[in-house]
Every structure is written in C-alpha cells, then in structure tokens.
C-alpha atoms as a PDB file:
ATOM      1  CA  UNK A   1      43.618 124.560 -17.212  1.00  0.00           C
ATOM      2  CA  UNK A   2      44.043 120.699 -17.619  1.00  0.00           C
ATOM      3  CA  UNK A   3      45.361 119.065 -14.794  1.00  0.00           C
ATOM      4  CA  UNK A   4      46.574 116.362 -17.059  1.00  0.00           C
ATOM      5  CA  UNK A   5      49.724 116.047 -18.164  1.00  0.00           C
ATOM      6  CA  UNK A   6      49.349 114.968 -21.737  1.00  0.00           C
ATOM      7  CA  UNK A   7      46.663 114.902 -23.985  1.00  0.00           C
ATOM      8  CA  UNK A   8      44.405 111.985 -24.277  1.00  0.00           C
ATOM      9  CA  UNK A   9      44.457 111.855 -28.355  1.00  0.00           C
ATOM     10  CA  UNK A  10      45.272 107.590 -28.636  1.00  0.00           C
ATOM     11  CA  UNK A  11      42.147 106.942 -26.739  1.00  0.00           C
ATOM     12  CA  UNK A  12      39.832 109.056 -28.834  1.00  0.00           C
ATOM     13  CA  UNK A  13      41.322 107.537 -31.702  1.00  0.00           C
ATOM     14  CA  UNK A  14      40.399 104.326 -30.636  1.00  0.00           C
ATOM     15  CA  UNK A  15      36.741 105.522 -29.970  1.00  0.00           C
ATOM     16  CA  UNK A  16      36.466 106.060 -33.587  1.00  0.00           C
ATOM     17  CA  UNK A  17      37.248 109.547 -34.029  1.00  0.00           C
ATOM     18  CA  UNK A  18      38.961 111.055 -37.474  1.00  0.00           C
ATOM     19  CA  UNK A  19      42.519 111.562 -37.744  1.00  0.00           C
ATOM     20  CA  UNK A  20      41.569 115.033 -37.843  1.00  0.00           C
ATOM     21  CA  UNK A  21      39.585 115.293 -34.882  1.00  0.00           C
ATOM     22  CA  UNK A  22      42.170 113.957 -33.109  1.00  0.00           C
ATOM     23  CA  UNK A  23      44.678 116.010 -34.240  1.00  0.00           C
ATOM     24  CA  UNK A  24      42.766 119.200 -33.929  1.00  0.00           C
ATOM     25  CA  UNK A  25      42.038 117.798 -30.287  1.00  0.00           C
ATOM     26  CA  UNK A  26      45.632 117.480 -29.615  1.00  0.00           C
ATOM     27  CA  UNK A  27      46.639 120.810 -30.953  1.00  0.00           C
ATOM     28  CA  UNK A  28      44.263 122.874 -29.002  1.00  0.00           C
ATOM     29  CA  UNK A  29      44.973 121.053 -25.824  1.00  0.00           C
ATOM     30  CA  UNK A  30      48.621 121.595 -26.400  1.00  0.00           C
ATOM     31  CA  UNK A  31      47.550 125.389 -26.887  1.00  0.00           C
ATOM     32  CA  UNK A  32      45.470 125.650 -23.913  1.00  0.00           C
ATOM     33  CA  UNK A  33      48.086 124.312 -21.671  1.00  0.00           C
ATOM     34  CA  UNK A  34      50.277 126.808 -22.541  1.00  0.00           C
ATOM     35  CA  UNK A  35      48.109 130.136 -23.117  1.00  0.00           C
ATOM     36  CA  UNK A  36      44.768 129.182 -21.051  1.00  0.00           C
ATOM     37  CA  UNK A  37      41.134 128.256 -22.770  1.00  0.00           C
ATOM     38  CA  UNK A  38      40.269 132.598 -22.951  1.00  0.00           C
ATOM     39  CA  UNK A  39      42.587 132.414 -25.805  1.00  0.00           C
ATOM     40  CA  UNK A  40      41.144 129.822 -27.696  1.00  0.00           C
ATOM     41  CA  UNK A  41      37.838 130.096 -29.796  1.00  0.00           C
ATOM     42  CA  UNK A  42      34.385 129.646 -28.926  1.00  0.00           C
ATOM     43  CA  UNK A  43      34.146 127.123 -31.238  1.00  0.00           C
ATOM     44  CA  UNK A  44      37.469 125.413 -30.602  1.00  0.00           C
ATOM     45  CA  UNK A  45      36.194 125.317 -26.763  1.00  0.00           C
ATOM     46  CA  UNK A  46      33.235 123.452 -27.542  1.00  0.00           C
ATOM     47  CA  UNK A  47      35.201 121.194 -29.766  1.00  0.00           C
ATOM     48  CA  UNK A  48      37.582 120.754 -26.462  1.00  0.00           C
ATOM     49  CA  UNK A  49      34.820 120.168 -23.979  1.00  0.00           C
ATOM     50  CA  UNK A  50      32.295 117.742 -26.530  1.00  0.00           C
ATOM     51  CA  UNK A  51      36.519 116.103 -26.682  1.00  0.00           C
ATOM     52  CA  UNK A  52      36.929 114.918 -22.861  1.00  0.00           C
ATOM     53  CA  UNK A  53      33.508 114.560 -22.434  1.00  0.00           C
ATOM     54  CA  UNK A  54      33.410 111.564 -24.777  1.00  0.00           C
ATOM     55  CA  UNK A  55      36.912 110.343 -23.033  1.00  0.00           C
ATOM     56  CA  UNK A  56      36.341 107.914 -20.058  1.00  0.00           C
ATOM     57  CA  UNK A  57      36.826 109.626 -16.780  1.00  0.00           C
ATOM     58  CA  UNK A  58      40.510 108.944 -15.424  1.00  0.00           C
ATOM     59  CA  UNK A  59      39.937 106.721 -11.809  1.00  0.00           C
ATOM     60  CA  UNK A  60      42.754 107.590  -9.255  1.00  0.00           C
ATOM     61  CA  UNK A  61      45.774 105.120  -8.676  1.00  0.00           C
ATOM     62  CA  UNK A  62      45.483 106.523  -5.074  1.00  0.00           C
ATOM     63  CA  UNK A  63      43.450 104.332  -3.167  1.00  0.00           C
ATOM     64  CA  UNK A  64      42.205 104.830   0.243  1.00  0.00           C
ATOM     65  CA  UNK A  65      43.224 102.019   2.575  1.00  0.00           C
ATOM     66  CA  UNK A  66      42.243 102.125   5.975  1.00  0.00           C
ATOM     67  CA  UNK A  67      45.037 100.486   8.167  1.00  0.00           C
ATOM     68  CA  UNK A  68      44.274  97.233   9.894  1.00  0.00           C
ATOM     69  CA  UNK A  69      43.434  97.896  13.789  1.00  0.00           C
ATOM     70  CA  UNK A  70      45.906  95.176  14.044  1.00  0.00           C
ATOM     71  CA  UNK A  71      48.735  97.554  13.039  1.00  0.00           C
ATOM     72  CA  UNK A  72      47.695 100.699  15.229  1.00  0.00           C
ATOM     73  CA  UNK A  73      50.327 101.629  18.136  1.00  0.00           C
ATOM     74  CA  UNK A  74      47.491 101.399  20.873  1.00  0.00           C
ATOM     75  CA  UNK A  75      46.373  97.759  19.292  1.00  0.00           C
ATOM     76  CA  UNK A  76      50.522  96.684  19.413  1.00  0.00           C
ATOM     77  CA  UNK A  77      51.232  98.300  22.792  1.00  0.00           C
ATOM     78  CA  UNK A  78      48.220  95.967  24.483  1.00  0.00           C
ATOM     79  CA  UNK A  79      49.744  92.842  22.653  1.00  0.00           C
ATOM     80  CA  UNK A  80      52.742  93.677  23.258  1.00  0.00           C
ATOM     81  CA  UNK A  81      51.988  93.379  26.997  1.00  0.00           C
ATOM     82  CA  UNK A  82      49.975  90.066  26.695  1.00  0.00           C
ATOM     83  CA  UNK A  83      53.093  88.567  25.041  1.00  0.00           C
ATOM     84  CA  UNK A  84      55.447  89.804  27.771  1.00  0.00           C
ATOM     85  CA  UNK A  85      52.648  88.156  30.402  1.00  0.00           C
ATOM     86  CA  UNK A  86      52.089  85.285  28.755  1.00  0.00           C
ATOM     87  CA  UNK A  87      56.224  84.394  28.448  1.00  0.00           C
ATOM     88  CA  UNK A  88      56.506  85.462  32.000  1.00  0.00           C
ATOM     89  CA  UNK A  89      53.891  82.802  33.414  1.00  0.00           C
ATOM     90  CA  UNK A  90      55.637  79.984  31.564  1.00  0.00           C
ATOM     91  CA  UNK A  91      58.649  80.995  33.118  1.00  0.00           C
ATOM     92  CA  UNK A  92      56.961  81.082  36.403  1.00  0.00           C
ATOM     93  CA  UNK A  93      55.724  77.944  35.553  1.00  0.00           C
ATOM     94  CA  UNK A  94      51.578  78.554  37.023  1.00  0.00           C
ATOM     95  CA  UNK A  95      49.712  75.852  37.079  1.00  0.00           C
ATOM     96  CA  UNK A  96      47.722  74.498  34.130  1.00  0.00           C
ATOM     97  CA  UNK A  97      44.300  76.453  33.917  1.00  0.00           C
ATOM     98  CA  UNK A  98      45.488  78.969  36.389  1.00  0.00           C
ATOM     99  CA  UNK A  99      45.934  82.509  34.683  1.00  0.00           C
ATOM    100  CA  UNK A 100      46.889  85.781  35.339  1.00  0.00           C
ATOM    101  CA  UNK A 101      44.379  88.541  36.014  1.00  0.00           C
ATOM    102  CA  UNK A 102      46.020  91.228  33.670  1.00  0.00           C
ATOM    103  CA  UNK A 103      46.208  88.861  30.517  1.00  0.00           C
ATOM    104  CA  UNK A 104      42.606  87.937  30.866  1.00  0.00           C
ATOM    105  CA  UNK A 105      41.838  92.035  30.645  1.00  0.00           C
ATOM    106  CA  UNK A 106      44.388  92.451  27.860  1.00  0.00           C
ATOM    107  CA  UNK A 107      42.521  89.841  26.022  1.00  0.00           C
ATOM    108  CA  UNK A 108      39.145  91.370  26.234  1.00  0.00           C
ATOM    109  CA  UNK A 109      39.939  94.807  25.609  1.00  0.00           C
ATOM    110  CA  UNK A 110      41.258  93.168  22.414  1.00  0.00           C
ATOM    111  CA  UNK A 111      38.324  91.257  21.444  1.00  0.00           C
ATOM    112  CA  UNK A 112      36.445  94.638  21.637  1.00  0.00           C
ATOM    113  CA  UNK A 113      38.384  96.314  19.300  1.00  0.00           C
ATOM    114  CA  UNK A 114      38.627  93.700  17.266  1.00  0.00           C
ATOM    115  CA  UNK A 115      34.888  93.912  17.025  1.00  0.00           C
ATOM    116  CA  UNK A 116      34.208  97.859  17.332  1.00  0.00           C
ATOM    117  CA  UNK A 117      37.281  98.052  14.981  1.00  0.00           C
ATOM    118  CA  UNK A 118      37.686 102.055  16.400  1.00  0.00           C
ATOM    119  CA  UNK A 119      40.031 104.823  14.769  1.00  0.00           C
ATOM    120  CA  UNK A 120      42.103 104.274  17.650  1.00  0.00           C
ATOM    121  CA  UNK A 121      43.756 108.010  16.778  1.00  0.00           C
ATOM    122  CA  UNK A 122      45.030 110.709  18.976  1.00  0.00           C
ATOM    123  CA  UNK A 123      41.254 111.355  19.953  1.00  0.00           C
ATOM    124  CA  UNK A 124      41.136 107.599  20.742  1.00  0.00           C
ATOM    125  CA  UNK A 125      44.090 107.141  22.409  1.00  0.00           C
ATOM    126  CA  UNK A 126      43.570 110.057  24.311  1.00  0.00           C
ATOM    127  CA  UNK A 127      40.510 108.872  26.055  1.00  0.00           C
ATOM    128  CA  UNK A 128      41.442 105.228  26.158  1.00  0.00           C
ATOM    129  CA  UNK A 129      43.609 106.574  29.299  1.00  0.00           C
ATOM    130  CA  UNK A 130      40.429 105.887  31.129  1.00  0.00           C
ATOM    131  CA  UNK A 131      40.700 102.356  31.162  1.00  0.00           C
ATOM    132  CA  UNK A 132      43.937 102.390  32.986  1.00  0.00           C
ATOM    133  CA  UNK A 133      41.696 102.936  36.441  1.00  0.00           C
ATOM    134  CA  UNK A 134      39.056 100.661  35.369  1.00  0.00           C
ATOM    135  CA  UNK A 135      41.704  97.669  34.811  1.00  0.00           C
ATOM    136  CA  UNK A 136      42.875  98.713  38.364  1.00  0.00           C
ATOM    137  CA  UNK A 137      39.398  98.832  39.469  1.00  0.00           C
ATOM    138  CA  UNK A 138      38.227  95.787  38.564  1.00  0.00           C
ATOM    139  CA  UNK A 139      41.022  94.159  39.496  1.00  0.00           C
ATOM    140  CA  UNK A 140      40.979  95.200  43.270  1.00  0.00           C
ATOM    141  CA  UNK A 141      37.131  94.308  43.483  1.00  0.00           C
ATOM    142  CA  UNK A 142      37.464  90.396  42.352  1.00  0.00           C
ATOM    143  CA  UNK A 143      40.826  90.807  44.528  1.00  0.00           C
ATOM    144  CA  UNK A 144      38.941  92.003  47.891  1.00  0.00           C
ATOM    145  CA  UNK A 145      36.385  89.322  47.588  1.00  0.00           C
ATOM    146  CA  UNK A 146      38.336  86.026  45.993  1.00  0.00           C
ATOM    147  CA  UNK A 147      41.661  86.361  48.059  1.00  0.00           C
ATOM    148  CA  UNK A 148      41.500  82.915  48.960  1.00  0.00           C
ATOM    149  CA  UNK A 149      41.947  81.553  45.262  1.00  0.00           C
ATOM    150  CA  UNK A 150      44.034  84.167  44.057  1.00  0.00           C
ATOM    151  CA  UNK A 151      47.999  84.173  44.021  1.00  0.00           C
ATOM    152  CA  UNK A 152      50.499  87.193  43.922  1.00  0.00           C
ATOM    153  CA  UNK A 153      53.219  87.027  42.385  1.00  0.00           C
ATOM    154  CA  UNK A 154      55.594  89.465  40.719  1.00  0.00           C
ATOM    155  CA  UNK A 155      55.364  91.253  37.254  1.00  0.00           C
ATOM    156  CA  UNK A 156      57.748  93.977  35.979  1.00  0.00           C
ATOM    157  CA  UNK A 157      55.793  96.161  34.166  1.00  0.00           C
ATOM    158  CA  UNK A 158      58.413  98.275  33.225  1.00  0.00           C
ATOM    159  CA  UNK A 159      61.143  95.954  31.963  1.00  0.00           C
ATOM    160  CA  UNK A 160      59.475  94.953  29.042  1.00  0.00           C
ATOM    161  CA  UNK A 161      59.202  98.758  28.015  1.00  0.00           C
ATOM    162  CA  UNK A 162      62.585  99.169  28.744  1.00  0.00           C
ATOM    163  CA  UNK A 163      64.234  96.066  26.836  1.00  0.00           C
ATOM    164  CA  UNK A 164      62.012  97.040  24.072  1.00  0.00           C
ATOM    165  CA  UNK A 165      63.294 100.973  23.589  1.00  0.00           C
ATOM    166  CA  UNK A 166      66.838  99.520  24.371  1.00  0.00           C
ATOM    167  CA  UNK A 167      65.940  97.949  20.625  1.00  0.00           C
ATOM    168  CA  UNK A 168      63.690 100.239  18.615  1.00  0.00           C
ATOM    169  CA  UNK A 169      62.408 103.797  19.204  1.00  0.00           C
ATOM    170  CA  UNK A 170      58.972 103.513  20.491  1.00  0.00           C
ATOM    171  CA  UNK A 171      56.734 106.406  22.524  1.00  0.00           C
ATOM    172  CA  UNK A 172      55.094 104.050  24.212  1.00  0.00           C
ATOM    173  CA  UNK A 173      53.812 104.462  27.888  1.00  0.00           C
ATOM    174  CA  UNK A 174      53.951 101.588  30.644  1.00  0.00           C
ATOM    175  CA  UNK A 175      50.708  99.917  31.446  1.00  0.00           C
ATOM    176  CA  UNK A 176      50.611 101.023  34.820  1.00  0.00           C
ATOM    177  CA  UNK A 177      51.831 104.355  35.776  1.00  0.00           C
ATOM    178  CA  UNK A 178      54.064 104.679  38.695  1.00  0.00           C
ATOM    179  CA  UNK A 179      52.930 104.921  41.837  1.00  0.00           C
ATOM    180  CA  UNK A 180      54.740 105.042  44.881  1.00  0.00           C
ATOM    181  CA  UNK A 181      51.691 104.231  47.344  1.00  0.00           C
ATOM    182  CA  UNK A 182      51.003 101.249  45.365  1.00  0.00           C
ATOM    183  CA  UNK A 183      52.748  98.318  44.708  1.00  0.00           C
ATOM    184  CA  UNK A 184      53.049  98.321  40.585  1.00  0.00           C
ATOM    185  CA  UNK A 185      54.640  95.102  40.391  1.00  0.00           C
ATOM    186  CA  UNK A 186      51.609  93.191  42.138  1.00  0.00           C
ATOM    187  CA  UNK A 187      50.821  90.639  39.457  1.00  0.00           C
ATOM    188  CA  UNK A 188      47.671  88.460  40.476  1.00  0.00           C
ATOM    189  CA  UNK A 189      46.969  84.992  39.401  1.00  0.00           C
ATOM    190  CA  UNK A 190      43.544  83.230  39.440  1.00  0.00           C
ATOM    191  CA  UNK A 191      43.129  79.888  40.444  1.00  0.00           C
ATOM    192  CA  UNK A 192      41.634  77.791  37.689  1.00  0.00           C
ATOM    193  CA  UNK A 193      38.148  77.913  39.179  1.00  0.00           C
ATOM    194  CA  UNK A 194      38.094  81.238  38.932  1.00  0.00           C
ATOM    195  CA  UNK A 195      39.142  82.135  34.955  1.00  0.00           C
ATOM    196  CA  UNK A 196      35.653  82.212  33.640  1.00  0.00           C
ATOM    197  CA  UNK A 197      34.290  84.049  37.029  1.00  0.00           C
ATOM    198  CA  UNK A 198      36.439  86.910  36.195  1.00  0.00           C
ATOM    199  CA  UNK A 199      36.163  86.731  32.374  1.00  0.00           C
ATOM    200  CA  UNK A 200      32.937  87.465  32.238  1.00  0.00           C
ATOM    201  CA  UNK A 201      32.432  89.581  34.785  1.00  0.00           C
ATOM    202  CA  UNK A 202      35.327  91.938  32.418  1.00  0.00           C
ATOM    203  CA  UNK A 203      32.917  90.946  29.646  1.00  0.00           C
ATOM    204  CA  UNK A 204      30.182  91.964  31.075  1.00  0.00           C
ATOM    205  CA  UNK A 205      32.339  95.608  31.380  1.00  0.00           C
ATOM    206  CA  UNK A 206      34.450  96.054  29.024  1.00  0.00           C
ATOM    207  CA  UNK A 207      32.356  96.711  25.633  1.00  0.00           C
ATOM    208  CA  UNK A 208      30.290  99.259  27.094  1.00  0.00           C
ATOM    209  CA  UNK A 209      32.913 101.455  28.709  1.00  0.00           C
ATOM    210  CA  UNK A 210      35.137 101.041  24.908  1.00  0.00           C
ATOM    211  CA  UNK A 211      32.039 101.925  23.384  1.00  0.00           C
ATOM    212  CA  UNK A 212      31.394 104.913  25.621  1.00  0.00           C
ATOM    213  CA  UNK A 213      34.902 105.989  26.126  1.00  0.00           C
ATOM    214  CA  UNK A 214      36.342 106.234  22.517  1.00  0.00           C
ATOM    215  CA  UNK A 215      35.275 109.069  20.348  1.00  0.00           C
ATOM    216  CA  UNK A 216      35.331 107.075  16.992  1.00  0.00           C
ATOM    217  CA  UNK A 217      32.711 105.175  18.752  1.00  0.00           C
ATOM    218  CA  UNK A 218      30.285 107.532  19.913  1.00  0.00           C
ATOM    219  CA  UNK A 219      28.265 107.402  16.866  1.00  0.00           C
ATOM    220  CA  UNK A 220      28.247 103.621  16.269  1.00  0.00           C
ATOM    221  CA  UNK A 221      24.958 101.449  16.071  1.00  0.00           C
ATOM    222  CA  UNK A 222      26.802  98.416  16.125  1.00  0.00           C
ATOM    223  CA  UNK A 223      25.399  96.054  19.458  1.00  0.00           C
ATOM    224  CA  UNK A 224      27.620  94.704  22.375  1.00  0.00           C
ATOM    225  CA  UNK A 225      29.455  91.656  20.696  1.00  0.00           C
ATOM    226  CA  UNK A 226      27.376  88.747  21.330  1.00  0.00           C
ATOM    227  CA  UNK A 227      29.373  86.449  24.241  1.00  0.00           C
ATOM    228  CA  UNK A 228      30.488  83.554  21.653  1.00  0.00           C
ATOM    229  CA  UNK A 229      31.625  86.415  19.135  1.00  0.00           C
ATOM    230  CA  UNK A 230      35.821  86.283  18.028  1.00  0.00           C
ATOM    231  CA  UNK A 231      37.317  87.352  15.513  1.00  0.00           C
ATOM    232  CA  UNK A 232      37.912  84.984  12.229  1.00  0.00           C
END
C-alpha cells in the first residue's frame, strides 16, 4: 500500500508523460489504495512501479534539529547559578579583580561543554552528579593552602532556587546539597592575585573529568580544548 495520500499524476505530467499514462497512473493508484496491488494486474503493477520510479523521491518536511546545548536544563541550571553569583557580588560590592571561587568553576564547566557540546540527557545528567564533590574538592584544596588571600563571605544557595520555583515550575536541584556538618552557605572569594592561580588549576581539571564522566562523551576523539579556546 501507498503511504501517500494522493496520487502524484501533475508531476508526471510535467515529466512529459501522455495524458493517458497519467490517467491510467491515477486510476490504478486510486484502485490500489482501496483494494491492495494483489488485485491489480501484472501488467498494471509494472506500469505502477516503472510510474513512481520515474517520480522524484518525496524528502521529509521533518527535519532533525539537534537542540542547542545552550537550551538544555543542565546547561540553564549552571547559568542560572553564575547569574545569581555574579548579581550577588555586585551587591556585596568585592573589590575590582577579586572574584568568587564558585563563579570561576561555573564558568569553566561551561566552556567545556561549550566545546565537548555533550547530549547532556538523563545518562548525562545522571553522571554529571559527580562533579558536585569535585567542585567541593577543589575548592577546599586552594582553600587549605591560600587562606591568607581568600575571603568568606555568605552565599544562599538555596534562595535563588526558591525565588525561581516561587515563579515557574522547574525540577531543578540546588548546587550544593544540604549538609548539616558543613556550612553550605560558605561562599569564598579570591583575592585578585589569585583569579588566574585558581583558573587554571580548574582548567587544568575540569575537561578531563567532563570528558571522562559523561557518557555522550566516552566515545569522543575530540582533544582537551586548547587554553585560549572560547566559544564564538
């Protein structure tokens, strides 16, 4: 059976077949679609086939996009978080150069999958719960061994959540999980000095572990984003 749902007989017209061809084209067509081609003729089946195998083959309206990795919910969450940081420190009012710890890992983890460009599905987002201990991780190293340089101050990483759902239905999860030994709200800044120290040293960390960590990745040949690479 056809999966059309007419008959094509205006196009083979205007390859330059008879008005009988046609016709006879648009009949049987008509009569297969309603009693099946085992019905029809040998002869009026070969007429059929040698028919829509001179007709140019129908391309799908239905194209495959693949959704921008800026529009994934993982991708959004980790922005959304940078802008919440980034409108807290002004209102702090830091120091020119100085910057927050958490922004500067927000910002690479972006600038990796920016690069890697990753499914970021349920698989993805799934593993990607890895690199909530690796933020904290690297955090408390640099912490333990640049005190001196480093201010604490206070973030509410759950506010921002919360004033968000107030507003739109989101399944979003906080950045950092409770945890009642810890203080969550600890928000560290770094002294100017500092910035790059700790950039790269995330840089130097932070593709690999993506890489490693995501399953959309596993396969990929692409190399570690060269240290001048961002995205255009």
């Amino acid at each position: 059976m056809s999966k059309e749902l007419t008959h094509r007989a205006d196009e083979l017209k205007g390859l330059g077949w008879s008005n009988d061809e046609v016709s006879r084209y648009a009949e049987l067509w008509d009569y297969r679609q309603r009693w099946g081609a085992i019905n029809l003729e040998r002869e009026d089946r070969q007429f059929l086939r040698k028919a829509e195998a001179a007709l140019p083959k129908i391309v799908s309206s239905k194209t495959s996009t693949k959704k921008p990795i800026q529009e994934k919910s993982y991708y959004r969450r980790l922005c959304f978080y940078l802008q919440s940081m980034d409108e807290a420190e002004f209102n702090l009012g830091i120091t020119k150069g100085d910057r927050g710890m958490w922004p500067i890992l927000l910002e690479e983890e972006l600038r990796v999958l920016d690069y890697y460009e990753p499914v970021l599905g349920l698989p993805d987002t799934l593993k990607a719960k890895a690199l909530d201990s690796f933020r904290e991780e690297v955090l408390k190293g640099f912490l333990d061994t640049n005190a001196e340089n480093i201010q604490i101050l206070k973030f509410d990483f759950h506010k921002p959540l919360e004033n968000l759902k107030a507003k739109e239905d989101t399944k979003w999860r906080v950045l950092r999980e409770v945890d009642s030994s810890e203080d969550k709200s600890s928000y560290p800044v770094l002294h100017a000095s500092l910035v790059e120290t700790f950039r790269t040293e995330v840089r130097n960390q932070i593709p690999s572990l993506i890489r490693e960590t995501l399953p959309s990745l596993t396969d990929i040949e692409k190399p570690l984003p060269p240290n001048d690479w961002v995205r255009k």
